[in-house]
Protein backbone atom coordinates (compact mmCIF):
# COMPACT_ATOMS: atom_id res chain seq x y z
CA UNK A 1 0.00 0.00 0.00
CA UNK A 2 1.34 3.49 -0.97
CA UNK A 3 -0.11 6.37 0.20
CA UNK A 4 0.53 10.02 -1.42
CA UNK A 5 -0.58 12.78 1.37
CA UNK A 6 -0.43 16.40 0.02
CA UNK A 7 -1.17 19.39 2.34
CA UNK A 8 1.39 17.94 5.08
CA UNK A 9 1.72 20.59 8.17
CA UNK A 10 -0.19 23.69 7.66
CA UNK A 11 -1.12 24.94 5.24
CA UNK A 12 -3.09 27.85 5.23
CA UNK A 13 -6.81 29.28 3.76
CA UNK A 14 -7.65 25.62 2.85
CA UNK A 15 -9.32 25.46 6.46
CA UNK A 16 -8.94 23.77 9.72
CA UNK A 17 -10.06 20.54 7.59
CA UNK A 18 -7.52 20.20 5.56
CA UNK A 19 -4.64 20.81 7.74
CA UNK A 20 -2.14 18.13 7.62
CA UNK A 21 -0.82 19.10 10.90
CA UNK A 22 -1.84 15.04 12.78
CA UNK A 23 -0.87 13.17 10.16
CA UNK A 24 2.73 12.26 11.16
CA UNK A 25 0.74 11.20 14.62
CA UNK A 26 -1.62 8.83 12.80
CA UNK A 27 1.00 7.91 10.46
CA UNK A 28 3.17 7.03 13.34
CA UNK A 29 0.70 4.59 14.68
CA UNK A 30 1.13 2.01 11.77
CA UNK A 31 3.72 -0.74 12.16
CA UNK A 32 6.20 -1.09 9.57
CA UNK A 33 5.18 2.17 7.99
CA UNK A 34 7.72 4.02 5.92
CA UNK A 35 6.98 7.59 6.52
CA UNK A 36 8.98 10.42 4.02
CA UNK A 37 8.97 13.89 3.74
CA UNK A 38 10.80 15.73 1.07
CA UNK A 39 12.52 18.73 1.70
CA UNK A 40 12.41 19.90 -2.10
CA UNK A 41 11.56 19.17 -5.65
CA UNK A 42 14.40 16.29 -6.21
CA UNK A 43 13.79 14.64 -2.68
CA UNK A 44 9.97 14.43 -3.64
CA UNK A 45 11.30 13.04 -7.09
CA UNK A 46 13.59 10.40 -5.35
CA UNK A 47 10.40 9.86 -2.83
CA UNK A 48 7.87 8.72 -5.11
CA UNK A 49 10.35 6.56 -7.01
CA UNK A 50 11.44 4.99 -3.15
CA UNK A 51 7.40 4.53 -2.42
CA UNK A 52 6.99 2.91 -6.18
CA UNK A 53 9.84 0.39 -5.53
CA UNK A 54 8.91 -0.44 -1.98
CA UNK A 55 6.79 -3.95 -1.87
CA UNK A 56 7.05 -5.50 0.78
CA UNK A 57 5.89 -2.97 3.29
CA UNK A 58 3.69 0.28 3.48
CA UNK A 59 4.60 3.64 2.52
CA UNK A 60 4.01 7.30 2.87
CA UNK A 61 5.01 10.17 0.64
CA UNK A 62 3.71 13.33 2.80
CA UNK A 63 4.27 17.00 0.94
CA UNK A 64 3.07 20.49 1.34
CA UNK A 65 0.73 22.22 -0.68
CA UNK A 66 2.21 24.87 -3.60
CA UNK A 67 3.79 25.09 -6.48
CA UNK A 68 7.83 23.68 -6.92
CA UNK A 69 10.74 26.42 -7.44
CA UNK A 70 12.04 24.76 -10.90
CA UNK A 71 15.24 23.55 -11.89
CA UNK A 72 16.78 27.29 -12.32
CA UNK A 73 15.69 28.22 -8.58
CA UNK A 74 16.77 25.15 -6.92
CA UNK A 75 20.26 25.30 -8.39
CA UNK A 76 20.51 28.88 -6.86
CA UNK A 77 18.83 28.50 -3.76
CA UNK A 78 20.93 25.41 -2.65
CA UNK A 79 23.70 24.91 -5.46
CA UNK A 80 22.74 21.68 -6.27
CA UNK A 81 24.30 22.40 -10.11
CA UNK A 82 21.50 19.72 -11.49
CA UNK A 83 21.01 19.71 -15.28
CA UNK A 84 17.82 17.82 -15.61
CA UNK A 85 15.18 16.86 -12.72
């Protein structure tokens, strides 16, 4: 089982509904669950790849809502000197 949770933390005008601000509580719970949480566009990349090749256990993939930065901004922001995502 693979589960793909957007909205993780808070998150803003989306409402006290759709906070994801438990999750890593309820998440927590299951045995044998492998919980991620990627701190940028190639992490959440290398995630969901992780989550796809994992079978023989669950998984979690938990991200925030918005939009990514791009290949450009990344590079700059943390000089990661990537060519291709």
């Amino acid at each position: 089982v693979r589960f793909i949770l957007d909205r993780a933390g808070l998150v803003g005008n989306d409402g006290p509904t759709h906070h994801g601000s438990f999750d890593l509580t309820y998440l927590g719970c299951m045995p044998n669950l492998v919980i991620m949480a990627p701190a940028e566009e190639v992490d959440l990349m290398n995630m969901i790849a992780t989550a796809h090749a994992i079978d023989d256990m669950p998984s979690v993939v938990r991200y925030p809502r918005g939009t990514g930065y791009g290949l450009e901004k990344l590079n700059g922001l943390f000089g990661l000197k990537l060519d291709a995502l």
